[in-house]
Protein backbone atom coordinates (compact mmCIF):
# COMPACT_ATOMS: atom_id res chain seq x y z
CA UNK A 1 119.92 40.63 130.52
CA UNK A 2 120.47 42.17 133.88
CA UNK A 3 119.44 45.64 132.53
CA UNK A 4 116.12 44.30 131.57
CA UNK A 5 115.92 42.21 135.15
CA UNK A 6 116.36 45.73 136.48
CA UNK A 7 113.82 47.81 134.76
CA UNK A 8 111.33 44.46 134.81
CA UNK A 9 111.84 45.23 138.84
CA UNK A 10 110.86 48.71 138.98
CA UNK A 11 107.38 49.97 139.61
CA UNK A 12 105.85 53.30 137.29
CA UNK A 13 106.72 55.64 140.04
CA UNK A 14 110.32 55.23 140.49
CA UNK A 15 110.83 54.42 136.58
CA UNK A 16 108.93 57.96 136.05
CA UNK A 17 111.48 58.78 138.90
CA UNK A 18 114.37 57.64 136.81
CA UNK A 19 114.00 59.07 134.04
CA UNK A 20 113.43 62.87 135.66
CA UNK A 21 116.32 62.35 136.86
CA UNK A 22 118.40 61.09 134.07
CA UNK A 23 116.41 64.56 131.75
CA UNK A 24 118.05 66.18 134.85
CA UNK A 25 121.91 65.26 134.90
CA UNK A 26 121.06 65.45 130.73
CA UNK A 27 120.06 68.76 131.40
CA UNK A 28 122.83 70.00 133.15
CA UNK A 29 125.74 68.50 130.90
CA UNK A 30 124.10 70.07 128.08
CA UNK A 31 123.45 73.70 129.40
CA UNK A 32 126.75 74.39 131.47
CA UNK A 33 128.44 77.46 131.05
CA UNK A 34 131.86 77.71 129.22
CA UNK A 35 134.30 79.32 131.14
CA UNK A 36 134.10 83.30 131.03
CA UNK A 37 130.06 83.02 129.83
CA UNK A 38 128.26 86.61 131.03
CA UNK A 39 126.81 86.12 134.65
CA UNK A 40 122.61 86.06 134.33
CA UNK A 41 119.89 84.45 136.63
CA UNK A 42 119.84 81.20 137.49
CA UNK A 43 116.80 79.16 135.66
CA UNK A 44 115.24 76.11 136.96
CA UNK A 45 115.80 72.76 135.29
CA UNK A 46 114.70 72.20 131.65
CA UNK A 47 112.57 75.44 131.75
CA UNK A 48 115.55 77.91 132.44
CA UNK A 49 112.96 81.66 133.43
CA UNK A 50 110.37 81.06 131.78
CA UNK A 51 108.58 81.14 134.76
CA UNK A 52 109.68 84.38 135.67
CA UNK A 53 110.18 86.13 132.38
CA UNK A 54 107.19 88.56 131.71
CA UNK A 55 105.90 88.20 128.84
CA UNK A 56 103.61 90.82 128.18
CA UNK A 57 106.71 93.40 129.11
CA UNK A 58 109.87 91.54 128.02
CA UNK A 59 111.99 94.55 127.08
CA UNK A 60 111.38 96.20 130.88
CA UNK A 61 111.91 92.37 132.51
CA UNK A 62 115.29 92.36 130.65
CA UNK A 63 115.74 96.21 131.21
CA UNK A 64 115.76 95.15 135.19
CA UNK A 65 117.87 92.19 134.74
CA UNK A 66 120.69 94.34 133.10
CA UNK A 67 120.69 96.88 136.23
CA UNK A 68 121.82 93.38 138.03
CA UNK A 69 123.65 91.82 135.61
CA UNK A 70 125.37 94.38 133.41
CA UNK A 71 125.38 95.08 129.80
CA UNK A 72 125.73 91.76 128.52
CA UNK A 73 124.29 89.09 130.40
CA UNK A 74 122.38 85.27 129.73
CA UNK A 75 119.27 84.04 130.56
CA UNK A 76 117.57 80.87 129.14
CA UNK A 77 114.13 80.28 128.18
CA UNK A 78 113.08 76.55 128.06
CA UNK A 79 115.80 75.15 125.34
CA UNK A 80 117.18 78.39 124.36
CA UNK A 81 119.83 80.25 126.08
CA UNK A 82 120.16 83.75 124.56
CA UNK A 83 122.72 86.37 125.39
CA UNK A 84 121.16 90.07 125.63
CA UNK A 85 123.49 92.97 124.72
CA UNK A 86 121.91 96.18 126.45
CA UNK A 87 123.63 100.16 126.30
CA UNK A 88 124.18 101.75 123.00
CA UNK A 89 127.89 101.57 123.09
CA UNK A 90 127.67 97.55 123.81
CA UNK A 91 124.81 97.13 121.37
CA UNK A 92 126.99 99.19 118.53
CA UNK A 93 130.29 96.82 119.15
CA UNK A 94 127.69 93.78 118.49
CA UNK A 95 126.24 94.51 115.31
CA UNK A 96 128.36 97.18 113.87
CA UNK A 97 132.11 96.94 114.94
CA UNK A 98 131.09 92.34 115.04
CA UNK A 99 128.31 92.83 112.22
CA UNK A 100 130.16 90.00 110.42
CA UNK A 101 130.37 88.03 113.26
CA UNK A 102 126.62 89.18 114.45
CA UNK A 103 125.00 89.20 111.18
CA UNK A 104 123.14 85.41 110.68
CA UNK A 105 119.56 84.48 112.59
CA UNK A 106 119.22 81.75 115.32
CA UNK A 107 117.03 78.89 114.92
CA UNK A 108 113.74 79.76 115.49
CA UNK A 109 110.73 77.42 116.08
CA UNK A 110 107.92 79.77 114.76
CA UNK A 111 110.08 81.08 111.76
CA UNK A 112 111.02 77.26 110.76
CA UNK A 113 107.04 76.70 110.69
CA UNK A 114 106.06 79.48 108.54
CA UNK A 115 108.93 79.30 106.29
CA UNK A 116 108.16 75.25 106.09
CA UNK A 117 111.73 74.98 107.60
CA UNK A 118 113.48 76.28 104.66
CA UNK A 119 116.02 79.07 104.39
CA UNK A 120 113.30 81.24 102.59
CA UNK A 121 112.31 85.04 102.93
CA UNK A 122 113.91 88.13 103.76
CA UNK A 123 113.71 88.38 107.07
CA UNK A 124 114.47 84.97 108.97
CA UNK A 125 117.03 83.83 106.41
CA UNK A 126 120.80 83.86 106.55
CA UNK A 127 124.18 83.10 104.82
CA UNK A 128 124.53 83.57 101.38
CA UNK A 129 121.14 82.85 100.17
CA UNK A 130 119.93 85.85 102.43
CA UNK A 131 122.65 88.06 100.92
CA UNK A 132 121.38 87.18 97.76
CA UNK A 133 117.93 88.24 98.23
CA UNK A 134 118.60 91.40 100.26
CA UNK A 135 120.76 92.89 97.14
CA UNK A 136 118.02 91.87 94.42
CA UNK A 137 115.38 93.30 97.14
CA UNK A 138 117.19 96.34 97.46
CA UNK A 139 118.35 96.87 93.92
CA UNK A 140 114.88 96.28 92.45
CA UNK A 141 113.23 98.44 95.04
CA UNK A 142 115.15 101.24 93.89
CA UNK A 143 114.86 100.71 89.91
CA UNK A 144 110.95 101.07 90.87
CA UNK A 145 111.63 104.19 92.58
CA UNK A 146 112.64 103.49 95.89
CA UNK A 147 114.04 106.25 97.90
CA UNK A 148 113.33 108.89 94.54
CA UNK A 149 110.39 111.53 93.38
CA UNK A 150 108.72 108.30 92.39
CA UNK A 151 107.81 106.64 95.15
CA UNK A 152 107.99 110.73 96.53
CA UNK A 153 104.87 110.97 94.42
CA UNK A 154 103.26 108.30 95.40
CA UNK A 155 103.31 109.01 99.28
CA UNK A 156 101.72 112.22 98.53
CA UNK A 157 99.10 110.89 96.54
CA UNK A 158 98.22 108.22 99.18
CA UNK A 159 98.13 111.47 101.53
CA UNK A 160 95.24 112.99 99.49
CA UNK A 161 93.67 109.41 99.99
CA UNK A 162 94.08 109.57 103.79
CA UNK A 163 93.01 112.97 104.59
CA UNK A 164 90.08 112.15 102.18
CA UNK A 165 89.50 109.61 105.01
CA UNK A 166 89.51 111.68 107.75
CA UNK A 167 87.24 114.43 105.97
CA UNK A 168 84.71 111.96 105.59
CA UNK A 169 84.40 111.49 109.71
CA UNK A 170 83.34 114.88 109.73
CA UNK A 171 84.73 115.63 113.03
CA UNK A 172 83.43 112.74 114.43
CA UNK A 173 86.17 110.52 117.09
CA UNK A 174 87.29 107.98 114.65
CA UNK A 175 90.21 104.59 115.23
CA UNK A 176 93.34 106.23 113.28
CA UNK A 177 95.07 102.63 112.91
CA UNK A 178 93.30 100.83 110.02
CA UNK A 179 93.60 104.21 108.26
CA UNK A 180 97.27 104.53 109.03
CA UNK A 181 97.74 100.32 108.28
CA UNK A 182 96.32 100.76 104.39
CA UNK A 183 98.03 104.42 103.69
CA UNK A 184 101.72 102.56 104.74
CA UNK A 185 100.60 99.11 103.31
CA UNK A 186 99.50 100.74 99.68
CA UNK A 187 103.09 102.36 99.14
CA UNK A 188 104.78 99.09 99.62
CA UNK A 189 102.20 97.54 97.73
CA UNK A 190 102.82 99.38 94.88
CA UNK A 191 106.55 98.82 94.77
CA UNK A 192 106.21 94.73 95.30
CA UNK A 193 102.90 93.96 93.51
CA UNK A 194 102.33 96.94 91.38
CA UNK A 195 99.07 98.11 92.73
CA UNK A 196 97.27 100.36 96.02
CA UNK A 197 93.80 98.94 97.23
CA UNK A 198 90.96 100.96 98.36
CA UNK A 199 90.62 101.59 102.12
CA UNK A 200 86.66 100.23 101.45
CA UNK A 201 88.49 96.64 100.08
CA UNK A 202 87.14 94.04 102.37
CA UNK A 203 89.65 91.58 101.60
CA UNK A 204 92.73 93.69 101.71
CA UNK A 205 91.23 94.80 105.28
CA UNK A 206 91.18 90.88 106.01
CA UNK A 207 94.50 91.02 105.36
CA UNK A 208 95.84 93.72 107.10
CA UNK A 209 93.71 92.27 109.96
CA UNK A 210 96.05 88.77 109.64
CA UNK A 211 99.07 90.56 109.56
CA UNK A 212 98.18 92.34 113.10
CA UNK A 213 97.02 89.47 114.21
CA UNK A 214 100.67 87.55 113.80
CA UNK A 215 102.70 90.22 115.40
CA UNK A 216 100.56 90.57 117.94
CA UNK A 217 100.39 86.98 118.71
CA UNK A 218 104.30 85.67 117.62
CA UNK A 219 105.31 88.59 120.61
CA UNK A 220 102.73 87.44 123.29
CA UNK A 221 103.41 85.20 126.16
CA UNK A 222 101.85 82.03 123.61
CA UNK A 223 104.33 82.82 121.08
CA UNK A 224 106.95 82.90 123.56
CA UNK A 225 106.15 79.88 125.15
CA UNK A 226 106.05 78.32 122.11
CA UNK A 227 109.27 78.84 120.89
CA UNK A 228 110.79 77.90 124.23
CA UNK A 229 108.96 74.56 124.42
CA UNK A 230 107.72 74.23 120.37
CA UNK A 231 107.77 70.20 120.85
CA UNK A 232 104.91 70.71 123.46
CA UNK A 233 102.72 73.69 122.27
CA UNK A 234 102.63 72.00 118.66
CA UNK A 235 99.98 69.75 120.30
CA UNK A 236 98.23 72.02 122.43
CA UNK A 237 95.32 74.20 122.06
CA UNK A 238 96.04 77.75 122.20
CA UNK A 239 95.86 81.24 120.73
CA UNK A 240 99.36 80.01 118.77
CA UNK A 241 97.65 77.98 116.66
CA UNK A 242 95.67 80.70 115.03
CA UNK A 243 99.26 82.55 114.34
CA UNK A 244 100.35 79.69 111.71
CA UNK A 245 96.52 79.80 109.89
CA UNK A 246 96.84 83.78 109.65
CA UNK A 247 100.69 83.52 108.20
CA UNK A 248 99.07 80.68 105.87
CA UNK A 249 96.39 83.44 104.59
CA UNK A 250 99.01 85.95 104.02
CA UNK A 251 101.62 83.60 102.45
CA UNK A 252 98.51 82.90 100.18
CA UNK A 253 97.90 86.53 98.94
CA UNK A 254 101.00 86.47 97.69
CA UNK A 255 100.78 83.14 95.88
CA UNK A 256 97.97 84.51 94.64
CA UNK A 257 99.43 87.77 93.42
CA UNK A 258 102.83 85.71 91.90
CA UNK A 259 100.22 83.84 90.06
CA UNK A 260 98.18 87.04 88.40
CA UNK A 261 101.68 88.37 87.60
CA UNK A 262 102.39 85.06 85.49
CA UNK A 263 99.62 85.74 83.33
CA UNK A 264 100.65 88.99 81.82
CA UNK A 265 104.25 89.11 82.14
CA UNK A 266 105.96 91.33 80.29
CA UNK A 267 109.88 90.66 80.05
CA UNK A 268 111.11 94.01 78.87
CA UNK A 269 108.69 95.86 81.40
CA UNK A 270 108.88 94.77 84.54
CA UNK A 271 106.07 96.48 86.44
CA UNK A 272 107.47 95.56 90.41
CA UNK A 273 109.24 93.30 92.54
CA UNK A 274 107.41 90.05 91.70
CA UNK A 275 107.77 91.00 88.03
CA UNK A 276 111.27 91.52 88.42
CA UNK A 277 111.57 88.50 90.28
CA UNK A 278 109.75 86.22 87.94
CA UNK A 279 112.79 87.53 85.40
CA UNK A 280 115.35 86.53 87.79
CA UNK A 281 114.02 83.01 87.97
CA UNK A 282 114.34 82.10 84.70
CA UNK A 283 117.88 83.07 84.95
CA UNK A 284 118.59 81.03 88.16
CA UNK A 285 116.81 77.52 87.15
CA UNK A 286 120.08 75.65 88.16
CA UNK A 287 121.15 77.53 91.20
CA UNK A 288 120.22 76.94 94.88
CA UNK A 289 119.82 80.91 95.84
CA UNK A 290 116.05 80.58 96.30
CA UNK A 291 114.53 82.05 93.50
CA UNK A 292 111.47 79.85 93.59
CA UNK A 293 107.75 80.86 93.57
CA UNK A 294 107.43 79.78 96.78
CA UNK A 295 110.08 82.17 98.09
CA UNK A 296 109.05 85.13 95.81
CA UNK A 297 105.71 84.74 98.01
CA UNK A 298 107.81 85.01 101.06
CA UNK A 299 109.70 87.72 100.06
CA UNK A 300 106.84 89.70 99.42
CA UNK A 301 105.26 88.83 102.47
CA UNK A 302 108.72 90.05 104.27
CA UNK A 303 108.55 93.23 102.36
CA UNK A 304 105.05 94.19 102.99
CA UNK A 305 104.93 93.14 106.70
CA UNK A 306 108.46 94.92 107.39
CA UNK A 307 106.81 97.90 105.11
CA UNK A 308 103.45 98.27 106.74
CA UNK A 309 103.67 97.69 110.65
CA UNK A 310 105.97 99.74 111.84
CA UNK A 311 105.25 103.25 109.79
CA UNK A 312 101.59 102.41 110.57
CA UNK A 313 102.58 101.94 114.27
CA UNK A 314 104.73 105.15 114.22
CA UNK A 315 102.36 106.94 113.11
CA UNK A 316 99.66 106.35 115.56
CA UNK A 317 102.46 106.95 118.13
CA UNK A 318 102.41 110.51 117.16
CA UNK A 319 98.84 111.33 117.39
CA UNK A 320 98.73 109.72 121.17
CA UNK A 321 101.81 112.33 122.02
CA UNK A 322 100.50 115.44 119.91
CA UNK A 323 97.68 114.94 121.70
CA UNK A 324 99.06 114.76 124.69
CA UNK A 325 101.21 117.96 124.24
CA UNK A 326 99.58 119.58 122.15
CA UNK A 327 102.01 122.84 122.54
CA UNK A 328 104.61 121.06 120.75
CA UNK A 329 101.32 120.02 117.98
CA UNK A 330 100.90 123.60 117.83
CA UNK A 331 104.55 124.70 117.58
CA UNK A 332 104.86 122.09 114.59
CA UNK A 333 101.56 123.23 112.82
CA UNK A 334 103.20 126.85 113.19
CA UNK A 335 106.79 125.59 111.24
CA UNK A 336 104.67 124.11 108.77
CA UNK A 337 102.55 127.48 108.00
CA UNK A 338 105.66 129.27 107.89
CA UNK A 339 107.95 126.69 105.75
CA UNK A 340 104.81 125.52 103.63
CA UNK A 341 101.83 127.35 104.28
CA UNK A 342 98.25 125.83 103.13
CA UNK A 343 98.76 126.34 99.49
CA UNK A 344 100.72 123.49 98.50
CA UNK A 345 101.58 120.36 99.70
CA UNK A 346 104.52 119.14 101.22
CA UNK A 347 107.97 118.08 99.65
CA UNK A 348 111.22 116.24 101.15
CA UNK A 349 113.43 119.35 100.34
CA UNK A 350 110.79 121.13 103.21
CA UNK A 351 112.13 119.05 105.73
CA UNK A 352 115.54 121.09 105.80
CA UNK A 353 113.88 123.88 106.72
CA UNK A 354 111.91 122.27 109.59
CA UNK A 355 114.28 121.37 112.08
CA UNK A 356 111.60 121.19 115.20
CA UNK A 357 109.00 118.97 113.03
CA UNK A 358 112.22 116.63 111.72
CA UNK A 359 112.98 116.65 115.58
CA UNK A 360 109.53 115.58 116.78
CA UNK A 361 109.06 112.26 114.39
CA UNK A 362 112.60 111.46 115.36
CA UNK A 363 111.37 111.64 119.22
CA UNK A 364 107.79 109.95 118.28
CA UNK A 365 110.28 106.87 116.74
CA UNK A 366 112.82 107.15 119.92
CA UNK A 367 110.12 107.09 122.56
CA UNK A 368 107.66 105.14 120.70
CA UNK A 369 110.02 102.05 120.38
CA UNK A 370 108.57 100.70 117.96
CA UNK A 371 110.55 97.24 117.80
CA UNK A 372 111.84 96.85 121.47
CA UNK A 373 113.66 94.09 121.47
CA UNK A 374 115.13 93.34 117.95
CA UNK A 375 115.52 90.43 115.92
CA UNK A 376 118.02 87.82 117.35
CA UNK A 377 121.43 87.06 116.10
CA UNK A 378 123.46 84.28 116.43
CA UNK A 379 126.74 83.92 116.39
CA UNK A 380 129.16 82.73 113.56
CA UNK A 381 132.38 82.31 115.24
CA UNK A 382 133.81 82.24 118.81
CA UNK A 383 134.08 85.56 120.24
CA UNK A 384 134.43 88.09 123.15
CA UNK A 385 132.04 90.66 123.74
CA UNK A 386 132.14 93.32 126.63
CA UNK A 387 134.76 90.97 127.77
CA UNK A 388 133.43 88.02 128.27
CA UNK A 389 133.30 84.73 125.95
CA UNK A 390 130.43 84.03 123.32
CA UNK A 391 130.73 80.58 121.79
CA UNK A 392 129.99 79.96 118.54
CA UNK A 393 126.25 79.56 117.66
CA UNK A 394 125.07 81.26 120.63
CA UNK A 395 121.73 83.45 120.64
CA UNK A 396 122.16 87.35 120.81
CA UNK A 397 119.54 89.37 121.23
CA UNK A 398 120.85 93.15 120.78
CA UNK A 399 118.00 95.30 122.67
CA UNK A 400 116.99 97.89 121.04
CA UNK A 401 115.00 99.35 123.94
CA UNK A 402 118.08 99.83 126.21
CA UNK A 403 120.27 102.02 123.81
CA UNK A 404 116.76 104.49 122.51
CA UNK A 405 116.04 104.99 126.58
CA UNK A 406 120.03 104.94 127.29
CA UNK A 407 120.69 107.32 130.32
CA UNK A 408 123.58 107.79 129.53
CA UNK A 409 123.10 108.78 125.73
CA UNK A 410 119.56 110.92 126.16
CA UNK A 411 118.67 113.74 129.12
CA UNK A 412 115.49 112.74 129.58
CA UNK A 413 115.27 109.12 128.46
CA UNK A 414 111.64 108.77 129.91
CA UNK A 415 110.30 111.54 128.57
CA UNK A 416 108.40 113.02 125.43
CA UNK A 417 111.10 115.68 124.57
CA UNK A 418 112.14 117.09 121.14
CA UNK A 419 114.85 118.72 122.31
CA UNK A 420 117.20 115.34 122.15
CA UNK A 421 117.09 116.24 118.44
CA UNK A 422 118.11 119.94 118.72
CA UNK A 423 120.74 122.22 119.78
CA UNK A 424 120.62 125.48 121.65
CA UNK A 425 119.74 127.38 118.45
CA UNK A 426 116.93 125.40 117.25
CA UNK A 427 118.59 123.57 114.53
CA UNK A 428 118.54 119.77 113.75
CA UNK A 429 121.17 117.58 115.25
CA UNK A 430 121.76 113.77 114.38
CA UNK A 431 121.89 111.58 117.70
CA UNK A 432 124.52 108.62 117.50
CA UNK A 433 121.85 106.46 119.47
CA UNK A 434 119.13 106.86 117.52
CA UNK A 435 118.65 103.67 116.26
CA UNK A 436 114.90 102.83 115.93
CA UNK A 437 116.07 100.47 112.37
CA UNK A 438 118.65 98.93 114.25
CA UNK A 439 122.56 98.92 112.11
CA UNK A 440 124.95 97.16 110.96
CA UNK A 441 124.43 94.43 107.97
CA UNK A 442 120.44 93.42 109.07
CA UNK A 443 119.37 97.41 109.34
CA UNK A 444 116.05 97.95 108.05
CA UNK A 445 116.16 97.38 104.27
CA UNK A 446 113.28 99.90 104.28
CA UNK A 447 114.40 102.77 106.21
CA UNK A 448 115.09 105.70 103.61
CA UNK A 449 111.02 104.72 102.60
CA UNK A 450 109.91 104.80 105.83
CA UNK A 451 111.52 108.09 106.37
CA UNK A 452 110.04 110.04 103.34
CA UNK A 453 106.71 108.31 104.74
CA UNK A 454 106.37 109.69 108.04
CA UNK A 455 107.33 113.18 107.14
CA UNK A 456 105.25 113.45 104.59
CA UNK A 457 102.17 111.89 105.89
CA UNK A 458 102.47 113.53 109.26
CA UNK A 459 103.64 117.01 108.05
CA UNK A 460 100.37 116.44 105.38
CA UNK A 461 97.80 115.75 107.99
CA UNK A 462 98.84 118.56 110.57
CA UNK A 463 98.79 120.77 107.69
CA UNK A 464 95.35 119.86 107.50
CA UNK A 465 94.00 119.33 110.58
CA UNK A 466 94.44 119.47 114.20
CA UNK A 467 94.32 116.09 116.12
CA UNK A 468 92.43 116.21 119.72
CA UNK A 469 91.38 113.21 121.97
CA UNK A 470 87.03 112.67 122.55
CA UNK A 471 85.91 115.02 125.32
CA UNK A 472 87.17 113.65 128.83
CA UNK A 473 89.15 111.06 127.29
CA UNK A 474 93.24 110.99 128.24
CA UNK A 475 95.15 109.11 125.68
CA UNK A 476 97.40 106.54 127.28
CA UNK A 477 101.33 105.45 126.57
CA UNK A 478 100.64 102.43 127.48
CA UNK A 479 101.06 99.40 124.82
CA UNK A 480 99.91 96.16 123.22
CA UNK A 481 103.39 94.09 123.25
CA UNK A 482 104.11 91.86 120.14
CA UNK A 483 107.00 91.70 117.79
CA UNK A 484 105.70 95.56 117.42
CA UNK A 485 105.29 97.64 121.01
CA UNK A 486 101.52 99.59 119.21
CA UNK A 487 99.66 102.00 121.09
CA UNK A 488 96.33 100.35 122.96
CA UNK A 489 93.48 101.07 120.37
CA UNK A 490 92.13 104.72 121.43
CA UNK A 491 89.57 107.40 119.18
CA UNK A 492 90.83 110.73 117.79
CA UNK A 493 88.76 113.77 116.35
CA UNK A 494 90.57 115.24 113.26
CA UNK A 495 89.28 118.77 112.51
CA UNK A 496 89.87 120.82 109.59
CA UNK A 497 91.87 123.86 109.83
């Protein structure tokens, strides 16, 4: 009775009053430190940074906070407080020496609206069910050729496709990255749905369009701020919005394709992944592991985005720094006449013998950075970490970008330079820190494929031509930051040699 004399008493202002304050002391009891937590800046009040996070360069905001803080520090973004592990040597004790420990995903409020808040897909999923689905992923992947002559073959003859392409512009300046987005996307394509489309298909170009369009967008400042505050951006306008309806369209394609593989299924030939797949499910009807249509769409969306982005990506990050220095574009033409010549076309036993090429994509993918910040981690059990105290289900966020631009692992960290690949005689040397498809346990499922794919494509189209920038034009480094770090759109001539 006296609580509702009390409230009946107070006017809007001082109730609003109230109950700031009450989201305040709420606030604090629920985001204090534990004793030993790694030191970070101080946030304001229910938004943490956000206010002074940069969004459009996260990896270089965090970069400068880790000069302050150290090599494992906190910072908390709206609801979230995530621990960032920075410096190869920290990064490796995270997710390789801890992978166990390090190896499950956060909550995530974009993820748990495209995956319909499930435990679906490949690449947001954890625990056993993830497990699950990583082995049949990898395991069927490589029945269909993964890693083999097979899918060897097949990279070649999507080559002959792309420098088909590029003939056609007759020397005219032409946009490498929808060329570059269907020549990686049709050699994933064919291992998950059993099929390459033509680079003239309108509605495969749709797609590809979509799938830009979500990096892009779940990396920018709205995706960010939604995940920090995804109570309040749910109901406001915004580019965001836009990110859910493209992931809808692509979640589609693959219901879509699932459904055209029901039709003709053949048990005792399995043509691809979502063949295989369909199998499985018959097999699992009882279990909870996720073999559902609805996650075989997922899966396949996982598969092609995680296949298609970031060779695409890679690859237009070594046209903007051939270009750029084009002595080293020359030097690497030169290996290839020598190794290769113009008679035949390339193989993966060439890349032995071409220790300065091997060296140059390995810089392109060091420098580039193509995934600067990694996917998060959370913790499964108490722990320490660079000596201080990680509680159990805390955010980790292993940066990438701080152990490829490492001082104190590369000479020139800023720099375009080979050489971090070579030793004094010219030959090929593996760097510890070169870790472009992260490690441990979550390590790019598609890494061998995406290393046959940018030797051969890019030793294949220097063979053919020689890559210069439009007359006056200077490329830039500088990026478009989304999940991805992609070059800013720029024209290239490619002329026959």
């Amino acid at each position: 009775m006296w609580l509702y004399s009390f409230f009946q008493g107070l006017d809007l202002t001082r109730l609003l009053l109230l109950v700031f304050l009450f989201l305040l002391i709420a606030d604090f009891f629920k985001n204090r430190n534990p004793p030993n937590f790694p030191p970070g800046p101080r946030g304001l009040p229910l938004l943490g940074c956000v206010l002074s996070m940069d969004f459009q360069r996260p990896h270089e905001y965090l970069t400068k906070l880790s000069e302050t803080y150290g090599n494992v520090f906190h910072l908390r973004l709206g609801r979230t407080k995530i621990v960032v592990v920075c410096g190869y040597k920290m990064v490796k004790e995270a997710i390789v020496t801890n992978a166990e420990n390090f190896v499950d995903r956060p909550y995530n409020a974009i993820d748990a609206r495209f995956y319909s808040g499930t435990t679906d897909g490949l690449l947001a999923s954890s625990g056993e069910r993830w497990k699950t689905h990583r082995r049949f992923a990898l395991s069927t992947l490589r029945n269909f050729g993964l890693g083999k002559n097979v899918t060897e073959q097949s990279i070649i003859e999507e080559l002959l496709h792309l420098q088909e392409e590029m003939v056609k512009e007759k020397g005219a300046p032409f946009h490498p990255a929808k060329l570059f987005n269907n020549d990686a996307s049709n050699i994933i394509c064919q291992l998950v749905v059993g099929r390459r489309y033509d680079y003239s298909d309108h509605t495969f170009s749709t797609i590809l369009k979509h799938l830009s369009d979500v990096i892009k967008d779940e990396g920018s400042i709205w995706g960010r701020l939604y995940d920090s505050f995804p109570w309040l951006m749910k109901h406001l306008p915004g580019p965001h919005n836009k990110m859910f309806q493209d992931f809808i369209t692509l979640q589609e394609f693959f219901v879509e394709e699932v459904k055209r593989h029901q039709q003709d299924l053949d048990h005792d030939n399995p043509r691809d992944y979502i063949d295989s797949f369909l199998i499985e499910m018959e097999k699992h009807k009882e279990s909870d592991l996720g073999f559902t249509k609805v996650n075989l769409a997922l899966c396949s969306l996982d598969l092609f985005t995680a296949g298609t982005e970031t060779t695409s990506t890679t690859l237009q990050w070594a046209l903007v720094y051939l270009i750029k220095h084009p002595e080293i574009q020359t030097r690497v033409q030169a290996e290839i006449d020598h190794v290769i010549g113009q008679n035949r076309l390339p193989a993966m036993s060439d890349r032995a013998n071409m220790p300065f090429t091997d060296a140059v994509i390995h810089e392109v993918q060091r420098i580039g950075n193509i995934i600067p910040l990694n996917g998060m981690r959370a913790a499964r059990n108490d722990t320490m970490l660079g000596g201080y105290f990680i509680p159990k289900g805390t955010t980790v966020l292993p940066m990438l970008t701080s152990v490829l631009y490492d001082k104190n692992e590369w000479e020139t960290p800023d720099s375009f330079n080979p050489g971090h690949f070579l030793d004094s005689h010219g030959r090929f040397v593996k760097r510890d820190a070169f870790l472009p498809f992260s490690a441990g346990k979550r390590v790019c499922l598609g890494e061998g494929l995406a290393k046959m794919e940018l030797f051969l494509f890019l030793v294949g189209l220097l063979q053919k031509f020689s890559f210069a920038a439009p007359e006056g034009v200077e490329l830039s480094t500088d990026s478009i930051i989304g999940i991805t770090n992609v070059p800013k759109p720029f024209h290239v001539h490619a002329k026959v040699r």
